[in-house]
PDB file of N, CA and C in Angstrom:
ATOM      1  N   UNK A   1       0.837  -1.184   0.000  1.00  0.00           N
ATOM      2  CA  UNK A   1       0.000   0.000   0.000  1.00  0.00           C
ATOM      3  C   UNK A   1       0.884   1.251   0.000  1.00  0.00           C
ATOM      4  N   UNK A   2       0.662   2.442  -1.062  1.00  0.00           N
ATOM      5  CA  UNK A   2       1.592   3.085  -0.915  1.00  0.00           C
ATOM      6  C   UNK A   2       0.948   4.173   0.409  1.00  0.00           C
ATOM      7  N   UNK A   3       1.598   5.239   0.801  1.00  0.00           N
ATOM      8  CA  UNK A   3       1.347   5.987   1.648  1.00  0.00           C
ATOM      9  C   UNK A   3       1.538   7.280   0.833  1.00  0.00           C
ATOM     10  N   UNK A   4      -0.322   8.091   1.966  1.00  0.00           N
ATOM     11  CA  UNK A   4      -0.843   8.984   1.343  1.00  0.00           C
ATOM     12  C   UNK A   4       0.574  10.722   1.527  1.00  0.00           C
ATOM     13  N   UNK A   5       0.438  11.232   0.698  1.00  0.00           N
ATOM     14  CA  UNK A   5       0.919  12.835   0.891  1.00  0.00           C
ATOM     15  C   UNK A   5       0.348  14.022   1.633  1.00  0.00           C
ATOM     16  N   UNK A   6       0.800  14.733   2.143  1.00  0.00           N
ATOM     17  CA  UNK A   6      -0.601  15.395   2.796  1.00  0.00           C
ATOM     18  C   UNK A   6      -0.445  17.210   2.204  1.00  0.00           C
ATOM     19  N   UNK A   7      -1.535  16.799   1.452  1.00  0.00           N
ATOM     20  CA  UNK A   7      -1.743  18.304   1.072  1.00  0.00           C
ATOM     21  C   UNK A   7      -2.354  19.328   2.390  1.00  0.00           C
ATOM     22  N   UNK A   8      -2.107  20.534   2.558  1.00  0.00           N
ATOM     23  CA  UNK A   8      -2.755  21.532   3.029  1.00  0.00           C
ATOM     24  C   UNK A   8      -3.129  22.339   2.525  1.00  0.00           C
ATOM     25  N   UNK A   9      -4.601  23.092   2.536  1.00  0.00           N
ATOM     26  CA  UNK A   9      -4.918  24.117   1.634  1.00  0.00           C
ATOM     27  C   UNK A   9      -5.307  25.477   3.543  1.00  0.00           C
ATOM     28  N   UNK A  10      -4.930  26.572   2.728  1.00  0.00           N
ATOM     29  CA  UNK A  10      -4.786  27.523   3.682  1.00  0.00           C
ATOM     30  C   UNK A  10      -5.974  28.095   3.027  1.00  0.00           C
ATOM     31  N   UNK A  11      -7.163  28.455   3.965  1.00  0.00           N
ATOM     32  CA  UNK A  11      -8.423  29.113   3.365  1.00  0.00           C
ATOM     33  C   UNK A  11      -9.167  29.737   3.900  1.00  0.00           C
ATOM     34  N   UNK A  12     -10.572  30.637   3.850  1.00  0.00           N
ATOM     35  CA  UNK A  12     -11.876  31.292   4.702  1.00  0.00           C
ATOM     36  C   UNK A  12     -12.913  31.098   4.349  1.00  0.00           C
ATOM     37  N   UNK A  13     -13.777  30.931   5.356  1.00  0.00           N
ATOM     38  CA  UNK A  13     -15.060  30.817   5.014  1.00  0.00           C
ATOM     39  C   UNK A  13     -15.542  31.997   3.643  1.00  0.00           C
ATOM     40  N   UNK A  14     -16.325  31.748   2.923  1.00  0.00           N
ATOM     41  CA  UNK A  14     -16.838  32.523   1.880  1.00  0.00           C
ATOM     42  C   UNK A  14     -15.657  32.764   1.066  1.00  0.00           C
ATOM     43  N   UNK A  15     -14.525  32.438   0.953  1.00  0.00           N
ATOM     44  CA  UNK A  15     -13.452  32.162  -0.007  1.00  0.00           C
ATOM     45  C   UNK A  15     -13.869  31.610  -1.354  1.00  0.00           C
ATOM     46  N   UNK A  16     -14.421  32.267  -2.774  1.00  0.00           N
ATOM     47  CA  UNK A  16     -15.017  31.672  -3.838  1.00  0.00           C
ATOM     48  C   UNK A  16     -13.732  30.733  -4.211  1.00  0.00           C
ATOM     49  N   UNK A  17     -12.372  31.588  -4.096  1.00  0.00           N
ATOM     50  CA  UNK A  17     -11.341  30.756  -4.634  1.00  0.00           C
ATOM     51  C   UNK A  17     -11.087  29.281  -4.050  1.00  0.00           C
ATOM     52  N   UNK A  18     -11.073  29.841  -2.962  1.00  0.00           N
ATOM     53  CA  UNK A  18     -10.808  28.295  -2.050  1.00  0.00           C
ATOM     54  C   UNK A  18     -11.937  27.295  -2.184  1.00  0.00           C
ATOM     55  N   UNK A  19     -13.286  27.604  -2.736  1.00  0.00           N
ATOM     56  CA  UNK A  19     -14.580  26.815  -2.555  1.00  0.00           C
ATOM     57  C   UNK A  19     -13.926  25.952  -4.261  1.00  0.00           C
ATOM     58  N   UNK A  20     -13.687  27.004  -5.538  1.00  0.00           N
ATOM     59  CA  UNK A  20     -13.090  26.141  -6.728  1.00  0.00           C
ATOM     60  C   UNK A  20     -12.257  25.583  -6.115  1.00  0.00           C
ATOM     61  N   UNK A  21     -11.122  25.371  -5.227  1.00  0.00           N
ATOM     62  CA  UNK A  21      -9.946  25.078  -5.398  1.00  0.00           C
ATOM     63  C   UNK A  21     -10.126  23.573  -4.369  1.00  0.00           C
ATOM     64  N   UNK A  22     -11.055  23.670  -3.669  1.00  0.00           N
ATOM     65  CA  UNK A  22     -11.552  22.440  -2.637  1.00  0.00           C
ATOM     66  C   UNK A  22     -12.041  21.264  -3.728  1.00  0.00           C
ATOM     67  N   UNK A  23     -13.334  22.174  -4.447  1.00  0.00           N
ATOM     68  CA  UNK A  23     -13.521  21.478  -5.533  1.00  0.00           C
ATOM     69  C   UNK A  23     -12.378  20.309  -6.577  1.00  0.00           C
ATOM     70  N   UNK A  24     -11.797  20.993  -7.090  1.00  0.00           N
ATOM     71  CA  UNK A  24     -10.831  20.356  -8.124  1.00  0.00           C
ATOM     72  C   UNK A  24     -10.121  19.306  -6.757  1.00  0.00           C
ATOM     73  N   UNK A  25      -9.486  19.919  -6.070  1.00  0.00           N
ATOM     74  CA  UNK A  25      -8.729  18.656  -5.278  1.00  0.00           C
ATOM     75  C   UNK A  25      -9.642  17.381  -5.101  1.00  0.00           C
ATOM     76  N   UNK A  26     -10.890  17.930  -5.041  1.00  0.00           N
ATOM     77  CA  UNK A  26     -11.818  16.793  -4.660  1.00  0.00           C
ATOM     78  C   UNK A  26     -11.860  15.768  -5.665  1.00  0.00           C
ATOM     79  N   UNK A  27     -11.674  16.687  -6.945  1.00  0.00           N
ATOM     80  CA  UNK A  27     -12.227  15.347  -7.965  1.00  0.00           C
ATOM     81  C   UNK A  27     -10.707  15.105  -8.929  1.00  0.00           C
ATOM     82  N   UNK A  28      -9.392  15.691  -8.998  1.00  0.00           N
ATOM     83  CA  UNK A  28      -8.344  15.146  -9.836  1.00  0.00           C
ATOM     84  C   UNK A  28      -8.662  14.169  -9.485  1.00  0.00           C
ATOM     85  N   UNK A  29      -7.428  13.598 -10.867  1.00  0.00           N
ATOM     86  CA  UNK A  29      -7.537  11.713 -11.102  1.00  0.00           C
ATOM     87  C   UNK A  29      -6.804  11.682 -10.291  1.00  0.00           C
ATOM     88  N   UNK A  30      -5.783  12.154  -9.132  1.00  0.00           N
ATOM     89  CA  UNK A  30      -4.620  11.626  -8.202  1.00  0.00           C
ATOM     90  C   UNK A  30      -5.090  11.720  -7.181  1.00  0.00           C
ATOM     91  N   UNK A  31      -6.552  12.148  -6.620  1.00  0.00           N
ATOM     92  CA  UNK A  31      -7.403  12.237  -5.629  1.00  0.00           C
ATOM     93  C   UNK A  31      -6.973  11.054  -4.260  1.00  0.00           C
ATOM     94  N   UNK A  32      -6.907   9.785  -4.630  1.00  0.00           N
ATOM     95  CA  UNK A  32      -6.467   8.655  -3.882  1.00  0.00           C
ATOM     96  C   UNK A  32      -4.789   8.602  -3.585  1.00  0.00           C
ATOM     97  N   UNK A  33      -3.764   9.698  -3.727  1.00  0.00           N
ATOM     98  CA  UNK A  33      -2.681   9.705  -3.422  1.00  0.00           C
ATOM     99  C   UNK A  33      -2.267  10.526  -2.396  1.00  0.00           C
ATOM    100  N   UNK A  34      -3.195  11.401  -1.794  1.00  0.00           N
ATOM    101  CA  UNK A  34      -3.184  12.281  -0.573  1.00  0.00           C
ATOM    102  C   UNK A  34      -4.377  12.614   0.408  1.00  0.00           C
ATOM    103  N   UNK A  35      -3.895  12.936   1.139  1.00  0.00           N
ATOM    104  CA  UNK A  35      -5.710  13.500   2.478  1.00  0.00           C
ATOM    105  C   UNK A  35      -5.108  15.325   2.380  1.00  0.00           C
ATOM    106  N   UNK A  36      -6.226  15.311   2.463  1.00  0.00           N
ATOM    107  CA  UNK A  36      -6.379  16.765   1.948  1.00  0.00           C
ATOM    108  C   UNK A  36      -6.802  17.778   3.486  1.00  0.00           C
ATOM    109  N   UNK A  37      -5.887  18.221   4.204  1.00  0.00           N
ATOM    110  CA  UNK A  37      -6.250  19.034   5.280  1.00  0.00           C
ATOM    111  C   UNK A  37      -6.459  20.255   5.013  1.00  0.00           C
ATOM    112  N   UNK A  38      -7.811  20.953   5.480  1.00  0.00           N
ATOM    113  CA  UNK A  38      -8.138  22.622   5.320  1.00  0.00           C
ATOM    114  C   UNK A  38      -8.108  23.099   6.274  1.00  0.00           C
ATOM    115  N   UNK A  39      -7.232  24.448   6.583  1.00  0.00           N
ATOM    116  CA  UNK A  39      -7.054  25.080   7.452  1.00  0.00           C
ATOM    117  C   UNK A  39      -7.782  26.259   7.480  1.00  0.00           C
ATOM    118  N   UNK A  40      -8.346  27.158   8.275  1.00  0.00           N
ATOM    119  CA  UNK A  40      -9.450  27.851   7.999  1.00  0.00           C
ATOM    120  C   UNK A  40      -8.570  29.386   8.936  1.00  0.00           C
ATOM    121  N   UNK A  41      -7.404  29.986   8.049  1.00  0.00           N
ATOM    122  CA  UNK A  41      -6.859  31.321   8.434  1.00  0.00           C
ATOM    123  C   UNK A  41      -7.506  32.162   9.955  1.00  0.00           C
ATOM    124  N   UNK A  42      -8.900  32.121   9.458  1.00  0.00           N
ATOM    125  CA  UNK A  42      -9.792  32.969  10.403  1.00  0.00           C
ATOM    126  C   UNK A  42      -9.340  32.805  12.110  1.00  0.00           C
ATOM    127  N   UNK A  43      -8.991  30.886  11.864  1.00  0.00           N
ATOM    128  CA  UNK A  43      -8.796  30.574  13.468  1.00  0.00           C
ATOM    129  C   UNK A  43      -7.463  31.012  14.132  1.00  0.00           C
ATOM    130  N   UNK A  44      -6.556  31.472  12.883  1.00  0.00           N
ATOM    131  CA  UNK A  44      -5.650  31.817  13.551  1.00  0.00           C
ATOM    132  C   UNK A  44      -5.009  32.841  13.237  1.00  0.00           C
ATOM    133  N   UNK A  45      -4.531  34.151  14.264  1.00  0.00           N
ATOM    134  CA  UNK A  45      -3.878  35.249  14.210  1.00  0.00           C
ATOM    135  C   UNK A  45      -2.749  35.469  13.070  1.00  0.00           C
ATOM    136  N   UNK A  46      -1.737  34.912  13.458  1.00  0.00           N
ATOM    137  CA  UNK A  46      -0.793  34.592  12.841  1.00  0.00           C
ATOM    138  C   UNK A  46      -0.907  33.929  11.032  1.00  0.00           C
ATOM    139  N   UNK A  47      -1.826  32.754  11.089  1.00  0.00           N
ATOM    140  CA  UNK A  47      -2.085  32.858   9.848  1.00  0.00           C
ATOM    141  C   UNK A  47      -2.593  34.050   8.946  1.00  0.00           C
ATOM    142  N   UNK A  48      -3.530  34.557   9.520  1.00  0.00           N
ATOM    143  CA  UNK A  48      -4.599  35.578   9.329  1.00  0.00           C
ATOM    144  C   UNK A  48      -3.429  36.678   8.827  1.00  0.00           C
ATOM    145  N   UNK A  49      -2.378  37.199   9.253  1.00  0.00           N
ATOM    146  CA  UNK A  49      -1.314  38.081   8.985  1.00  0.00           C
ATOM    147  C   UNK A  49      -0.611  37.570   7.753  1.00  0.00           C
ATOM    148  N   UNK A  50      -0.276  36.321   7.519  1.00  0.00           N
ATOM    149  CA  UNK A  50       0.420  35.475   7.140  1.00  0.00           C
ATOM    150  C   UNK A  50       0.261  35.603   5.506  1.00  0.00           C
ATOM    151  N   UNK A  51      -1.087  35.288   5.427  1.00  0.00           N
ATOM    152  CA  UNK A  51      -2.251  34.767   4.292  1.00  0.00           C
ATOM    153  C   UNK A  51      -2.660  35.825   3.758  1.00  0.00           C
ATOM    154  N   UNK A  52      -3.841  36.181   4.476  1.00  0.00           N
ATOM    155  CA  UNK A  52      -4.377  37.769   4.299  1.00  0.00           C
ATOM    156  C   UNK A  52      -5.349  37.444   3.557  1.00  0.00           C
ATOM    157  N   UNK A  53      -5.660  38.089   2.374  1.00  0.00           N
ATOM    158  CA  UNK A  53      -6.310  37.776   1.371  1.00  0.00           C
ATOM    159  C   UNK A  53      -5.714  37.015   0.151  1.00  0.00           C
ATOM    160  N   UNK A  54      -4.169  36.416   0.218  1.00  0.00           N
ATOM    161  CA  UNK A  54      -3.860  35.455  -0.338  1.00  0.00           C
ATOM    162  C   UNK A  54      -3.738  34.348  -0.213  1.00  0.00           C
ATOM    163  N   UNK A  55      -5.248  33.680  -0.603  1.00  0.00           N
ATOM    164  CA  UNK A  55      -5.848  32.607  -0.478  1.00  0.00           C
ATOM    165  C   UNK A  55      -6.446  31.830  -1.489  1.00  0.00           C
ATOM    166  N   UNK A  56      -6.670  30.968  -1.913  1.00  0.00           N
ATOM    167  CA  UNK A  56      -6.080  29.722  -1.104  1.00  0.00           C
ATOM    168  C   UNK A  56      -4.682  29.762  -1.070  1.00  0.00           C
ATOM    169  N   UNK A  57      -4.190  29.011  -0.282  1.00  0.00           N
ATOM    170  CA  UNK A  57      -2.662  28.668  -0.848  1.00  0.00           C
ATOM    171  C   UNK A  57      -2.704  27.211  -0.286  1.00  0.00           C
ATOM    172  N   UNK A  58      -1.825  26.395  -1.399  1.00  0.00           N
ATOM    173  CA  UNK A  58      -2.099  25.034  -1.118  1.00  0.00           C
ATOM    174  C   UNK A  58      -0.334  24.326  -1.050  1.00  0.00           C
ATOM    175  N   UNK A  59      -0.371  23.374   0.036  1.00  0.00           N
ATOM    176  CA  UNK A  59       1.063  22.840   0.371  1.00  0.00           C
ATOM    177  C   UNK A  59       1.189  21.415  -0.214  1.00  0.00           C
ATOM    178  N   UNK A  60       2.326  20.848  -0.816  1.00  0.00           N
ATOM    179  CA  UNK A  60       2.215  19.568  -1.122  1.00  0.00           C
ATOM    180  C   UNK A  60       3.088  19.262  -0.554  1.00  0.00           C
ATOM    181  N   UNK A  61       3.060  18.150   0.730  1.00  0.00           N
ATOM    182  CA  UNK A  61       4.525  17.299   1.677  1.00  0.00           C
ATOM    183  C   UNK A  61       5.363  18.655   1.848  1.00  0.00           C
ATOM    184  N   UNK A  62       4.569  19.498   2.236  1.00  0.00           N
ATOM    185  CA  UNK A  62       5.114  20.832   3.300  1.00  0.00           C
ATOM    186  C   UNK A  62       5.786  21.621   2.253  1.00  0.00           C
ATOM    187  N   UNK A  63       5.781  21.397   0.837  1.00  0.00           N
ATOM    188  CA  UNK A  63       5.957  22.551  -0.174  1.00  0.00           C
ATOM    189  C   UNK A  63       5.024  23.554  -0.748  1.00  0.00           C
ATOM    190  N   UNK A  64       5.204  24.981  -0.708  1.00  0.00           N
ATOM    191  CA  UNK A  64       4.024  25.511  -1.201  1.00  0.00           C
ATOM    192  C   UNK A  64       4.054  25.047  -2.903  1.00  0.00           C
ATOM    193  N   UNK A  65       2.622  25.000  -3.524  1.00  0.00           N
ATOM    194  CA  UNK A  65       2.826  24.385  -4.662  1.00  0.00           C
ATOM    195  C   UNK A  65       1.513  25.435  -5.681  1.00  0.00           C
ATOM    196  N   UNK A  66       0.837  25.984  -4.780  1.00  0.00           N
ATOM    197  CA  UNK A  66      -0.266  26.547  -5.751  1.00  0.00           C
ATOM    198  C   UNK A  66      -0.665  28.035  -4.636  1.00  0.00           C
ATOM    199  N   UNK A  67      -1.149  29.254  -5.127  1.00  0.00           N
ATOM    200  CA  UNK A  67      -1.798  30.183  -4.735  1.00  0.00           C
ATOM    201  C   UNK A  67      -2.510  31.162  -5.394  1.00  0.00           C
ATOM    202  N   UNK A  68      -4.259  30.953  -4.988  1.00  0.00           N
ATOM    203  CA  UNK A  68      -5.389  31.465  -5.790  1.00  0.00           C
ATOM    204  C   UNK A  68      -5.340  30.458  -6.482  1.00  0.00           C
ATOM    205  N   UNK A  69      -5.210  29.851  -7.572  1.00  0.00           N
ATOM    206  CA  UNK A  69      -5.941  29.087  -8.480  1.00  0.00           C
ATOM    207  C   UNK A  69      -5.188  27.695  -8.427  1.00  0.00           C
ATOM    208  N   UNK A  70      -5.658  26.501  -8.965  1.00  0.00           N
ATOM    209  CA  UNK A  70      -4.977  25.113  -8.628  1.00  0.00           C
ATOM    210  C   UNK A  70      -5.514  24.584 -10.733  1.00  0.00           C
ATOM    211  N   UNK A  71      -4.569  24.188 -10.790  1.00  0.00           N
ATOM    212  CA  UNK A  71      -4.448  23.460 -12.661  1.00  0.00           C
ATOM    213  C   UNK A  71      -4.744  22.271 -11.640  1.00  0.00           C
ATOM    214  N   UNK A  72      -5.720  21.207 -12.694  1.00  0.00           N
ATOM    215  CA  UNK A  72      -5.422  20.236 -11.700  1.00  0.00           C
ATOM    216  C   UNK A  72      -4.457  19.233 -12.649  1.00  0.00           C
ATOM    217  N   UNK A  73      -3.748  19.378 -13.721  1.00  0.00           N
ATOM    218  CA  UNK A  73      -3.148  18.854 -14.227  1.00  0.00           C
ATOM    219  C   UNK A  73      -1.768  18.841 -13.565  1.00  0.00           C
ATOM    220  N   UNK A  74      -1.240  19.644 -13.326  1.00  0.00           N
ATOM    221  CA  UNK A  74      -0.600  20.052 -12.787  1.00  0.00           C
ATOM    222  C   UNK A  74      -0.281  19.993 -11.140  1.00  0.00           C
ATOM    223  N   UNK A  75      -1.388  20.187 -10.300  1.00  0.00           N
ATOM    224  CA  UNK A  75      -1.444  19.615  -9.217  1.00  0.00           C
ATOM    225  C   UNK A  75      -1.199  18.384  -9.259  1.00  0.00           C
ATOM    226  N   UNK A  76      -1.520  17.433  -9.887  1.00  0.00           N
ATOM    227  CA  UNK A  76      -0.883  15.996  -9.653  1.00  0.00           C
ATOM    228  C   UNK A  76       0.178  16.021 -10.204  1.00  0.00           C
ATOM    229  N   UNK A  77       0.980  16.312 -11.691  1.00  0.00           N
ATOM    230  CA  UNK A  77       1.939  16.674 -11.866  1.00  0.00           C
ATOM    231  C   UNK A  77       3.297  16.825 -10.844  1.00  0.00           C
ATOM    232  N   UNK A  78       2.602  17.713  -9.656  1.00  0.00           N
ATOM    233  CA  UNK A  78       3.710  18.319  -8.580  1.00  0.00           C
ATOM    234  C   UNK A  78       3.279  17.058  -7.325  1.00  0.00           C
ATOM    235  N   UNK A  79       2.000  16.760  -6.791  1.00  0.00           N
ATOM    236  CA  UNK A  79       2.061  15.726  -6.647  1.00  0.00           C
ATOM    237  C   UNK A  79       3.140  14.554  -6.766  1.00  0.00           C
ATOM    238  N   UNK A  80       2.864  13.993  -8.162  1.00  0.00           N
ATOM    239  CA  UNK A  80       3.839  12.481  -8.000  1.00  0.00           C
ATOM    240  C   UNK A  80       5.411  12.716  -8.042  1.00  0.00           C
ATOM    241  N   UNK A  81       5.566  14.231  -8.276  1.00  0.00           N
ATOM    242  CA  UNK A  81       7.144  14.662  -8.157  1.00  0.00           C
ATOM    243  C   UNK A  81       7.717  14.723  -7.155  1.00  0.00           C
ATOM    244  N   UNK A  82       6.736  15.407  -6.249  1.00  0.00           N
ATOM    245  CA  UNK A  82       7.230  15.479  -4.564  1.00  0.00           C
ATOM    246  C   UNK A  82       7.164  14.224  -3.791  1.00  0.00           C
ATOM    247  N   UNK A  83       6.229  13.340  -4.670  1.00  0.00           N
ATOM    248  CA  UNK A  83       6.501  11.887  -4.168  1.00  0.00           C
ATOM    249  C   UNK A  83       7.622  11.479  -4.021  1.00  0.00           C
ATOM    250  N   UNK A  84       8.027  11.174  -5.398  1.00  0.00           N
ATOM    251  CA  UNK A  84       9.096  10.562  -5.753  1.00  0.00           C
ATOM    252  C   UNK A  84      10.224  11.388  -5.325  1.00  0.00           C
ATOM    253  N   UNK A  85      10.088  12.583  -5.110  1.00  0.00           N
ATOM    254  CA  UNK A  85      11.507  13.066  -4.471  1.00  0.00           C
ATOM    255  C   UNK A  85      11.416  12.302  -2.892  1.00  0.00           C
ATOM    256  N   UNK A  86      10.370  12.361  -2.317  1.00  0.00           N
ATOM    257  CA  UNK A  86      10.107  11.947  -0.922  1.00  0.00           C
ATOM    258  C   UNK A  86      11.070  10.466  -0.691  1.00  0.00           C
ATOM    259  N   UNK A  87      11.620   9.557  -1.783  1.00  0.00           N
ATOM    260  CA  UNK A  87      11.344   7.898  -1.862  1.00  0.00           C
ATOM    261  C   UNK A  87      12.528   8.255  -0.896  1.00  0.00           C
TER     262      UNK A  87
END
């Protein structure tokens, strides 16, 4: 069984970007190669400074890899790269 990657997406409630960008992660074809954690800025100060209104921003195995918009071709793309750098 291989083992999953863990994406993070940095986001806010009423975020249109982050609502597309939840979307697409949901349905790429590489969907079954990571768990997908959402962090919600609002809860935290520091993020909230951090982020701002540049949102989403999405991490792959603790690399930033996408911000505001996600290709999902490409998201898996960076995906199976950061895999395989991971081996």
């Amino acid at each position: 069984m291989r083992e999953r990657v863990r994406v993070i997406m940095y986001s806010r409630p009423g975020c249109h970007l982050c609502e597309e960008a939840e979307r697409i992660l949901a349905t790429v074809e590489c969907a079954d190669l990571f768990d997908l954690e959402i962090i919600n800025i609002e809860q935290d100060e520091e993020l909230r400074r951090q982020y701002g209104e540049q949102i989403p921003v999405i991490f792959i195995a603790g690399v930033k890899a996408f911000k505001y918009r996600v290709d999902p071709r490409e998201f898996c793309r960076k995906l199976r790269r950061l895999m395989a750098q991971a081996r």
